[in-house]
PDB file of N, CA and C in Angstrom:
ATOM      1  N   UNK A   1      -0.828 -35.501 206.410  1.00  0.00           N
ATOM      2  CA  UNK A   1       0.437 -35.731 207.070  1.00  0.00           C
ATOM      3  C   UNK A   1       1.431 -34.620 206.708  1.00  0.00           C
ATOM      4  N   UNK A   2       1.696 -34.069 205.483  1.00  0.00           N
ATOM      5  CA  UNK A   2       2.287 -32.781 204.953  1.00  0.00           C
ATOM      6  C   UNK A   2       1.961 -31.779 205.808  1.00  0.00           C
ATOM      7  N   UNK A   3       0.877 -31.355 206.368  1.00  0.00           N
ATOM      8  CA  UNK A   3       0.173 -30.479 206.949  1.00  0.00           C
ATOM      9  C   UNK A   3       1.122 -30.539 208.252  1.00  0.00           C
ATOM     10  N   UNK A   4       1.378 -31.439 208.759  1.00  0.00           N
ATOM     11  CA  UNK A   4       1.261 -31.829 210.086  1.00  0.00           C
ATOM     12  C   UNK A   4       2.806 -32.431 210.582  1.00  0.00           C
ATOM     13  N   UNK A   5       3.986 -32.358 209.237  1.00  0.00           N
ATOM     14  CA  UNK A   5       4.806 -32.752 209.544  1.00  0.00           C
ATOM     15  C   UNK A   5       5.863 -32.808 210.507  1.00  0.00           C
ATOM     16  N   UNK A   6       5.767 -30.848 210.863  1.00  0.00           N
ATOM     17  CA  UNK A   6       6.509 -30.395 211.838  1.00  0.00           C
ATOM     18  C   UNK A   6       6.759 -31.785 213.591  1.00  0.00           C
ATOM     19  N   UNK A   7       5.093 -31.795 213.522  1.00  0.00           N
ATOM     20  CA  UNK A   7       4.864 -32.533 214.688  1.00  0.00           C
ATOM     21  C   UNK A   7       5.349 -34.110 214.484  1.00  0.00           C
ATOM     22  N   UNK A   8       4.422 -34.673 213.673  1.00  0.00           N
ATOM     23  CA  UNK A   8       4.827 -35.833 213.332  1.00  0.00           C
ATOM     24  C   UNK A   8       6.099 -36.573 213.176  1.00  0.00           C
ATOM     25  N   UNK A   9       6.752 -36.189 211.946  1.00  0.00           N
ATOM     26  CA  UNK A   9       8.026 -36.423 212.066  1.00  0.00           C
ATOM     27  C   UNK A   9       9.015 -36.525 213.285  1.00  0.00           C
ATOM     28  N   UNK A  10       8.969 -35.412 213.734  1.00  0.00           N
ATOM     29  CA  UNK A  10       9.660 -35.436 215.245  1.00  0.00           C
ATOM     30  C   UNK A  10       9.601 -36.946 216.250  1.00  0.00           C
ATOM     31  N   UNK A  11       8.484 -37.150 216.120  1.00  0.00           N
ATOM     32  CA  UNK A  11       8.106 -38.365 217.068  1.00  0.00           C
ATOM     33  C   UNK A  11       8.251 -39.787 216.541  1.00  0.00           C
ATOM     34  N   UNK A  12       8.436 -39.823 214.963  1.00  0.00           N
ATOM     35  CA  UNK A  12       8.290 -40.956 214.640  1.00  0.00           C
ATOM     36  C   UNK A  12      10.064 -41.589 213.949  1.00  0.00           C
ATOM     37  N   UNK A  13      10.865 -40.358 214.072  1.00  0.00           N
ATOM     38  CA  UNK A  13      12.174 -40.489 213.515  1.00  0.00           C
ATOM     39  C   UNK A  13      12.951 -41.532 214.125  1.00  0.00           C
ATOM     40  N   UNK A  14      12.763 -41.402 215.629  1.00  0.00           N
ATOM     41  CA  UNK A  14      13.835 -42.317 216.009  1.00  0.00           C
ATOM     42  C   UNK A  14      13.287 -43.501 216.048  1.00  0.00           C
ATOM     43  N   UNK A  15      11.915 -43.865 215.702  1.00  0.00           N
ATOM     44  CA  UNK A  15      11.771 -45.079 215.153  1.00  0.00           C
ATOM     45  C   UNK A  15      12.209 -45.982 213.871  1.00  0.00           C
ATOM     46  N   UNK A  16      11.591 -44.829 213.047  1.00  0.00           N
ATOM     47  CA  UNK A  16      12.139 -44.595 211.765  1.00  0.00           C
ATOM     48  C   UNK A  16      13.878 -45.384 211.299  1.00  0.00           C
ATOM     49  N   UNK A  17      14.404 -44.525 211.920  1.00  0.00           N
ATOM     50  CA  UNK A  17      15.966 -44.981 212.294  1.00  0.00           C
ATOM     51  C   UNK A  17      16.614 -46.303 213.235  1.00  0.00           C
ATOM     52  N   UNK A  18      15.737 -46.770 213.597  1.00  0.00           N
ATOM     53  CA  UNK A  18      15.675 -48.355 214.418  1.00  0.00           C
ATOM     54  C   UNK A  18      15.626 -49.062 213.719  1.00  0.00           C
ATOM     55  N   UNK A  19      14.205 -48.970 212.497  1.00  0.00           N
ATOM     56  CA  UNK A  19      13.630 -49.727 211.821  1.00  0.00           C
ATOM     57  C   UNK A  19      14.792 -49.949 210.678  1.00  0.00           C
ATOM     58  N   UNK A  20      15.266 -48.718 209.968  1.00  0.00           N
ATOM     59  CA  UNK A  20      16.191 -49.020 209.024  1.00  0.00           C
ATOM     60  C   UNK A  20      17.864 -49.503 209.873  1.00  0.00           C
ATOM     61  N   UNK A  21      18.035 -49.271 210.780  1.00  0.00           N
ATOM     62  CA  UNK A  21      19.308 -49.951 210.921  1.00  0.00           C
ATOM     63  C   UNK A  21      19.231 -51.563 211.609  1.00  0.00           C
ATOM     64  N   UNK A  22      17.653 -52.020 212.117  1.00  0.00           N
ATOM     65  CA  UNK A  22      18.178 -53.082 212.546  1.00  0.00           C
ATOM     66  C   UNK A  22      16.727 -53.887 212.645  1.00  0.00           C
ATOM     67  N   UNK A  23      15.893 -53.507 211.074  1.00  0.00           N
ATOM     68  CA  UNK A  23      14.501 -54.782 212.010  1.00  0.00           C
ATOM     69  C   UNK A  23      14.684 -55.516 211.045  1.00  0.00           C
ATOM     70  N   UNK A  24      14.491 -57.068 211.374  1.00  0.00           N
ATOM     71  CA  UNK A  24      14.889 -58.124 210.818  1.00  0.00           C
ATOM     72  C   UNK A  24      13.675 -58.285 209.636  1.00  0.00           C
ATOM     73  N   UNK A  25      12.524 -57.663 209.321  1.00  0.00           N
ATOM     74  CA  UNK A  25      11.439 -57.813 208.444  1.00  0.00           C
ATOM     75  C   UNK A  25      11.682 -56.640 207.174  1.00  0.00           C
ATOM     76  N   UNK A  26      12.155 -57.804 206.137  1.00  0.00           N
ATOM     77  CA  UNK A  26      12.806 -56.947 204.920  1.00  0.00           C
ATOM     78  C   UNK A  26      11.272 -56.140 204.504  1.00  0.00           C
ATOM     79  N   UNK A  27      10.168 -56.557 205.064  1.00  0.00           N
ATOM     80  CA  UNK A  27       8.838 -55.952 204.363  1.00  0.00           C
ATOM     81  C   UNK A  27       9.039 -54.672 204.996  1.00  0.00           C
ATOM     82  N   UNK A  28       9.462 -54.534 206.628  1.00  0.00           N
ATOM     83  CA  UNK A  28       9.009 -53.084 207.145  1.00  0.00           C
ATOM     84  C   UNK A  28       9.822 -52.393 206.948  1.00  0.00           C
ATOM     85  N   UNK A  29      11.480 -53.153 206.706  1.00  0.00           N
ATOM     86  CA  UNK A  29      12.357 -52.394 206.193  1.00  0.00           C
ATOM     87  C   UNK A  29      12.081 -51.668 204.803  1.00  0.00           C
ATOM     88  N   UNK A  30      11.888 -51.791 203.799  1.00  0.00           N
ATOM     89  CA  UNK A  30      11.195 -51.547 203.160  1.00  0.00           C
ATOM     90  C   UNK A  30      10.276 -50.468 202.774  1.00  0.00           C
ATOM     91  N   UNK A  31       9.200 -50.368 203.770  1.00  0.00           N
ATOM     92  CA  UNK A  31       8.322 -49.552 204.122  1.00  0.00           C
ATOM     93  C   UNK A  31       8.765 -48.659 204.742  1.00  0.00           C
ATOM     94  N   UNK A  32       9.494 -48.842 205.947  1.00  0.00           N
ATOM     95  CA  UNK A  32      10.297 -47.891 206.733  1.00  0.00           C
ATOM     96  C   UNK A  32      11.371 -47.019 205.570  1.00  0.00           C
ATOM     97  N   UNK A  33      11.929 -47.083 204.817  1.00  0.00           N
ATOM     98  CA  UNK A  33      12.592 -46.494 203.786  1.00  0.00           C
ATOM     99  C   UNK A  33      11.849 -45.588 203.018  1.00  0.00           C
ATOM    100  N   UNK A  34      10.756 -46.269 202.323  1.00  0.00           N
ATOM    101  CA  UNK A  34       9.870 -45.314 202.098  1.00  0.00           C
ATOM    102  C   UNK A  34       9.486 -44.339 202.390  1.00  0.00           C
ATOM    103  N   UNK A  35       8.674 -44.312 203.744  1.00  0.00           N
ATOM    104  CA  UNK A  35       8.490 -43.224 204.667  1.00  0.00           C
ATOM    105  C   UNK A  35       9.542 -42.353 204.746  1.00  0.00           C
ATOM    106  N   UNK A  36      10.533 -42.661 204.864  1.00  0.00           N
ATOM    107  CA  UNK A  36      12.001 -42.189 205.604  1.00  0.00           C
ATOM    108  C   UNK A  36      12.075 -40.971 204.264  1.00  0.00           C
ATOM    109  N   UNK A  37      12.002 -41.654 203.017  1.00  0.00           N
ATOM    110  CA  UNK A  37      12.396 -40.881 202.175  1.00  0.00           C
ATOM    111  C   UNK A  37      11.212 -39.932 201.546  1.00  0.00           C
ATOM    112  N   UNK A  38       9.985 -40.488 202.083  1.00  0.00           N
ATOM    113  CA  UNK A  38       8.735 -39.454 202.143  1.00  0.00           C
ATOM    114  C   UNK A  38       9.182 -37.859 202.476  1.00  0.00           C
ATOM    115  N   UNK A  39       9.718 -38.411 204.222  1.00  0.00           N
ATOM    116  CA  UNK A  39       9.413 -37.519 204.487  1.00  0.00           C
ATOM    117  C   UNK A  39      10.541 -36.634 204.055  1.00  0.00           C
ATOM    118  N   UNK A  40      11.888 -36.752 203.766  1.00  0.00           N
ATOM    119  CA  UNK A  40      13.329 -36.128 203.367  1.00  0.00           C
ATOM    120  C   UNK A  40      12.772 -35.392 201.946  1.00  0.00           C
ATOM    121  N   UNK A  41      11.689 -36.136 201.216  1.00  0.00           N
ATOM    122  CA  UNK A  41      11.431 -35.185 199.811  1.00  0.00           C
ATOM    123  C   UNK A  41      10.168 -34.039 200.477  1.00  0.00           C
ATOM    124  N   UNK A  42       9.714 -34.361 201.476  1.00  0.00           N
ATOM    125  CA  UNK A  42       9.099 -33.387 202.030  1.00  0.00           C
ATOM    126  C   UNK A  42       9.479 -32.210 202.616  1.00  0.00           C
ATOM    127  N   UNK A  43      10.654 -32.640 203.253  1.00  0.00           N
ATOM    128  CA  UNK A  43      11.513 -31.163 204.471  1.00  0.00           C
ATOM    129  C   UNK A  43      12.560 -31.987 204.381  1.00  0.00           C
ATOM    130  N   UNK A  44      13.479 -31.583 203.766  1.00  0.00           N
ATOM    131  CA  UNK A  44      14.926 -31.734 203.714  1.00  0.00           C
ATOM    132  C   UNK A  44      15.682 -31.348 205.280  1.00  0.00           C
ATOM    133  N   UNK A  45      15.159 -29.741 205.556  1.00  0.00           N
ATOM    134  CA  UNK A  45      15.711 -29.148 206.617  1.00  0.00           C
ATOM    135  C   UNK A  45      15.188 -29.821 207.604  1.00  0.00           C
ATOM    136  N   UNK A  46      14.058 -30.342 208.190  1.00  0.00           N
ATOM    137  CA  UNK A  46      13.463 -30.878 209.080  1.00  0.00           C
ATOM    138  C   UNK A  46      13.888 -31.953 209.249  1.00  0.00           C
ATOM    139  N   UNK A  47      13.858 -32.961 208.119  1.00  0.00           N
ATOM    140  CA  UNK A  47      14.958 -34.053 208.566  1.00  0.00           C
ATOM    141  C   UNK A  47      15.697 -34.192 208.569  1.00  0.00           C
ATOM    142  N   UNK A  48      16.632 -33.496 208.557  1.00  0.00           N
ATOM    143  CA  UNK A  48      18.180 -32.719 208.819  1.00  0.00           C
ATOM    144  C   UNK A  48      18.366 -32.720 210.465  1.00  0.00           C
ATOM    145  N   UNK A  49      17.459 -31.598 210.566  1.00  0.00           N
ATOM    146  CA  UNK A  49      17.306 -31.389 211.901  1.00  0.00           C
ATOM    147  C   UNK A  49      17.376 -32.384 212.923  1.00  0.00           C
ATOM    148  N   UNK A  50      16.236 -33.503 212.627  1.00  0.00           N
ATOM    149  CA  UNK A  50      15.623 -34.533 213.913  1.00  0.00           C
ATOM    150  C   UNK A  50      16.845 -35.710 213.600  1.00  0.00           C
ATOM    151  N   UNK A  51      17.834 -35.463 212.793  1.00  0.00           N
ATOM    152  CA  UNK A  51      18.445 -36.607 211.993  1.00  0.00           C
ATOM    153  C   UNK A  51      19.612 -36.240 213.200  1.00  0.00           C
ATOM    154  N   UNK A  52      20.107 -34.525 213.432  1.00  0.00           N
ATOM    155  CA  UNK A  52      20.929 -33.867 213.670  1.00  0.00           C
ATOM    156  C   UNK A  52      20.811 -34.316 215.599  1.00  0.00           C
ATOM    157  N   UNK A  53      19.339 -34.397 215.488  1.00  0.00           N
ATOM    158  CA  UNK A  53      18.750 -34.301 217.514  1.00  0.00           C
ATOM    159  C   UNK A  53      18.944 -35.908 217.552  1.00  0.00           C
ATOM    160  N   UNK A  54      18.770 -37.100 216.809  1.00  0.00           N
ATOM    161  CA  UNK A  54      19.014 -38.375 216.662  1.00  0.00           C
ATOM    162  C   UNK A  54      20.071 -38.648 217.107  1.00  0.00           C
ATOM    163  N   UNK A  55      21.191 -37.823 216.103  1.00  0.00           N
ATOM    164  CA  UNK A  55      23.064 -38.477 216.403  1.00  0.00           C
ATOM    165  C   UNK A  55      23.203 -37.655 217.810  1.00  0.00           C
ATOM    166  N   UNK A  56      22.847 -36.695 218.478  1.00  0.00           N
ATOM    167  CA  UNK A  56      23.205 -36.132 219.817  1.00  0.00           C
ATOM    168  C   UNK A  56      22.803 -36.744 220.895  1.00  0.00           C
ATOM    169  N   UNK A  57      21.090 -37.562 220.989  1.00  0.00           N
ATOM    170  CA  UNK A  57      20.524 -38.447 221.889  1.00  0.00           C
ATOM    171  C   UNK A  57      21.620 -39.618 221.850  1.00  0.00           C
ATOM    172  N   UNK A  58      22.255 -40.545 220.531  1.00  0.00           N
ATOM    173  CA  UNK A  58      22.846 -41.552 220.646  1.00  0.00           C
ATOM    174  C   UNK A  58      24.117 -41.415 220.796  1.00  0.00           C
ATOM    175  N   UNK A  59      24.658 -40.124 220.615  1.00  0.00           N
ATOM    176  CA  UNK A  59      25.650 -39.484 221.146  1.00  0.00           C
ATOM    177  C   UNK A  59      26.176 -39.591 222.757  1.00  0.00           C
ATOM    178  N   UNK A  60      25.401 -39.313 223.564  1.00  0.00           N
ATOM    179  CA  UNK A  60      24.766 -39.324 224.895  1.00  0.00           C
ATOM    180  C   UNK A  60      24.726 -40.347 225.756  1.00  0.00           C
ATOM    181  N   UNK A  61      23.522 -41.355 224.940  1.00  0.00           N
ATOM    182  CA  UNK A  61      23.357 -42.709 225.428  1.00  0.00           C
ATOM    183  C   UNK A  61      24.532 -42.998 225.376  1.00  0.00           C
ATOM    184  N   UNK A  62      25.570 -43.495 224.316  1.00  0.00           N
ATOM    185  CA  UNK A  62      26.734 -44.015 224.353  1.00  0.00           C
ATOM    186  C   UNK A  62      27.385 -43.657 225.500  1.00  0.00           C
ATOM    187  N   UNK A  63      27.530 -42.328 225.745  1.00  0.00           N
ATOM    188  CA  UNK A  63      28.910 -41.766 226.446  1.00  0.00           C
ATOM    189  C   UNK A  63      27.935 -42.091 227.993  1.00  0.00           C
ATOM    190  N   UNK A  64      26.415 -42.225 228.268  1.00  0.00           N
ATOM    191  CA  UNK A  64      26.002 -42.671 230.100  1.00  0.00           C
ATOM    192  C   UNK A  64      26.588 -44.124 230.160  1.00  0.00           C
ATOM    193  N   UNK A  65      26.441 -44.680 228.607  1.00  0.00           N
ATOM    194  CA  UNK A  65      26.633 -46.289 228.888  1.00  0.00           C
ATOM    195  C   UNK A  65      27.739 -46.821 229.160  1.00  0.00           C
ATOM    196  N   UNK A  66      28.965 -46.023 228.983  1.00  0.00           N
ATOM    197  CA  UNK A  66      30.789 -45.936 229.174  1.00  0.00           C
ATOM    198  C   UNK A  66      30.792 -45.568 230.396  1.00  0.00           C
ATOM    199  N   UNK A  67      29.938 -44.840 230.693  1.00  0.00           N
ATOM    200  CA  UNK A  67      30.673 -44.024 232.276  1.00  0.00           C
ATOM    201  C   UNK A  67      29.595 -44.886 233.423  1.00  0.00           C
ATOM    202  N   UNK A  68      28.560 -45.699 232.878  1.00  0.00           N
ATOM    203  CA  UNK A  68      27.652 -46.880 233.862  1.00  0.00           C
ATOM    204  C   UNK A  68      29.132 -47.876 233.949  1.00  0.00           C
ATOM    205  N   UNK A  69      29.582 -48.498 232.394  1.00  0.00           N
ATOM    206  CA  UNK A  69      30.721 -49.842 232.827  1.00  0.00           C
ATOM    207  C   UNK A  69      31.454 -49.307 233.514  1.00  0.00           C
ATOM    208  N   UNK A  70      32.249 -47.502 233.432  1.00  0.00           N
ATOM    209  CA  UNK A  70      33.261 -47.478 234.152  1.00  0.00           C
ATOM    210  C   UNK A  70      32.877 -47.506 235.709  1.00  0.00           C
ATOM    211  N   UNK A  71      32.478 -47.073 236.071  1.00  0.00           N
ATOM    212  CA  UNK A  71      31.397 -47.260 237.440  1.00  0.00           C
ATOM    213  C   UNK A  71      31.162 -49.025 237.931  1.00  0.00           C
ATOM    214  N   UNK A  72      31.122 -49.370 237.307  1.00  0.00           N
ATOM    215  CA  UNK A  72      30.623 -51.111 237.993  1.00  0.00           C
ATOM    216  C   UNK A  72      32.329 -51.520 237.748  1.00  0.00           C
ATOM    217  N   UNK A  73      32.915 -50.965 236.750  1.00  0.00           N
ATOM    218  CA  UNK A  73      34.388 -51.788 236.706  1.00  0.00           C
ATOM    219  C   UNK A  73      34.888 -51.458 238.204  1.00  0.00           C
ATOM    220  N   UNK A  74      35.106 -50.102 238.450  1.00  0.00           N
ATOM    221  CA  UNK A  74      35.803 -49.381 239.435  1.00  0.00           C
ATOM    222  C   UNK A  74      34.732 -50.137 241.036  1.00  0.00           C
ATOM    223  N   UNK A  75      33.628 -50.693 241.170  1.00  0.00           N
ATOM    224  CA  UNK A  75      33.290 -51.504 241.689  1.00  0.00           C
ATOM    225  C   UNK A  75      33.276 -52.471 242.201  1.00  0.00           C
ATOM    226  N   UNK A  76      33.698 -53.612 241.049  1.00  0.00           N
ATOM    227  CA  UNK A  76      33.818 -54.644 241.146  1.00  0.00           C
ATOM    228  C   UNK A  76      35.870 -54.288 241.537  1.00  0.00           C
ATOM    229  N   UNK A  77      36.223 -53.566 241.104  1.00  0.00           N
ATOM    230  CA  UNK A  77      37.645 -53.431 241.839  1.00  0.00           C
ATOM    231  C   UNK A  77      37.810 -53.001 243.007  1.00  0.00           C
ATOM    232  N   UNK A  78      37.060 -52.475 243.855  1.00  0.00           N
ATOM    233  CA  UNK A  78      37.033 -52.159 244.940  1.00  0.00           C
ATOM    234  C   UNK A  78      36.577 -53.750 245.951  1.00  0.00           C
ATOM    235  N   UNK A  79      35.524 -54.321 245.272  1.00  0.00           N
ATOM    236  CA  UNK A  79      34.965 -55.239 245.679  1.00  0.00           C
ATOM    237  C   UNK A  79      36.111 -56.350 246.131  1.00  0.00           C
ATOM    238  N   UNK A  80      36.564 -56.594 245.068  1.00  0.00           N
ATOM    239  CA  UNK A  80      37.990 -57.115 244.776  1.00  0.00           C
ATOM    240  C   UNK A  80      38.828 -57.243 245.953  1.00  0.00           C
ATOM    241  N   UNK A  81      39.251 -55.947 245.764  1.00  0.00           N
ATOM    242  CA  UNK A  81      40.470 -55.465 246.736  1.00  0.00           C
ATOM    243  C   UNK A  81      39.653 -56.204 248.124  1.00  0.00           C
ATOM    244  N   UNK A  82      38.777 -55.513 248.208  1.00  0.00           N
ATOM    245  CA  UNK A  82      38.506 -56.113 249.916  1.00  0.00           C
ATOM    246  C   UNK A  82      38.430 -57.283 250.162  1.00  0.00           C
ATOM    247  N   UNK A  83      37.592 -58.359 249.369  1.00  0.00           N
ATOM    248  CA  UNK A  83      37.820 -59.535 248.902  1.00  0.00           C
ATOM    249  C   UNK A  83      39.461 -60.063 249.760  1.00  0.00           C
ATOM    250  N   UNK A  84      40.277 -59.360 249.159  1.00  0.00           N
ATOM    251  CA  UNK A  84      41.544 -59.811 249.069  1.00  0.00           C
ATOM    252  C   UNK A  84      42.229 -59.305 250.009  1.00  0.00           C
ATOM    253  N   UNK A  85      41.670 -58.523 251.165  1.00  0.00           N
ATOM    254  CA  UNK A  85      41.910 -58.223 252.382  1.00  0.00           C
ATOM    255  C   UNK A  85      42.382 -56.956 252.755  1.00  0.00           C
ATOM    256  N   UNK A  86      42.743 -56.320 251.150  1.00  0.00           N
ATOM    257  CA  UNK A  86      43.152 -54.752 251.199  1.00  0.00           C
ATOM    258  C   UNK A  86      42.507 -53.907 252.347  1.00  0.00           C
ATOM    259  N   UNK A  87      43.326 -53.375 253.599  1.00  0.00           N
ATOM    260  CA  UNK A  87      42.155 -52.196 253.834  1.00  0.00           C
ATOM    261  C   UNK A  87      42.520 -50.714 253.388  1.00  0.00           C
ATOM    262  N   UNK A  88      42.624 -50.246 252.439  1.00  0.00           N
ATOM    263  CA  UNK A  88      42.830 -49.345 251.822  1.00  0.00           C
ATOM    264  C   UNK A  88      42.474 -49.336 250.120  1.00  0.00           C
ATOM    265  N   UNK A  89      41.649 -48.336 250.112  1.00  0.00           N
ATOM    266  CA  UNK A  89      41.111 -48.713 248.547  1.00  0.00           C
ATOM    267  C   UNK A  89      40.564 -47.514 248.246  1.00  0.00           C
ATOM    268  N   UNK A  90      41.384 -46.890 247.086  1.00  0.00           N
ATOM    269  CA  UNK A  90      40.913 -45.663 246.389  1.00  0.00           C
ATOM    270  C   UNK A  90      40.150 -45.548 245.149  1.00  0.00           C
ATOM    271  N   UNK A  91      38.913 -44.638 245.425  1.00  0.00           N
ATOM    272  CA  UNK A  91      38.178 -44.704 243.904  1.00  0.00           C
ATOM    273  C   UNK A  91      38.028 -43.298 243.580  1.00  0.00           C
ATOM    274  N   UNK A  92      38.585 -43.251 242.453  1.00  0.00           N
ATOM    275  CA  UNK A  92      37.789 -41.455 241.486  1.00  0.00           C
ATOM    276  C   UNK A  92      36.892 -41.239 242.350  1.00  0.00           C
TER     277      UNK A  92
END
């Protein structure tokens, strides 16, 4: 697995990071820590890195998932308005 970390790691981090912030099994939590810190005494810089590509993906997700509600809000206000007989209705 040392051999092979470059690859590995990459793919298994953002699991990795699921597992420690939110699985309800103190055993895998646990285990998942382990690993976690396997691999950090292994490549510091590497898991730096995928730690670094982690906070930018959830970075991301957050900011599609703000601009999906603002989108259905501005929707359901349009919806609204007509509803209510408006015929005139402006959206961004």
């Amino acid at each position: 697995m040392a051999q092979n970390r470059g690859v590995i790691f990459p793919i298994i981090f953002e699991a990795l990071e699921r597992n420690i912030q939110s699985h309800w099994n103190q055993a895998v939590h646990g285990l998942t820590a382990n690993v976690r810190k396997m691999f950090l005494d292994m490549d510091s810089e590497l898991f730096e890195e995928c730690q670094h590509q982690y906070m930018e993906k959830q970075a991301k997700a957050k900011e599609m998932q703000e601009q999906r509600e603002s989108a259905w809000r501005q929707l359901e206000a349009v919806v609204a308005a007509k509803a209510a007989g408006d015929d005139m209705v402006l959206v961004n």
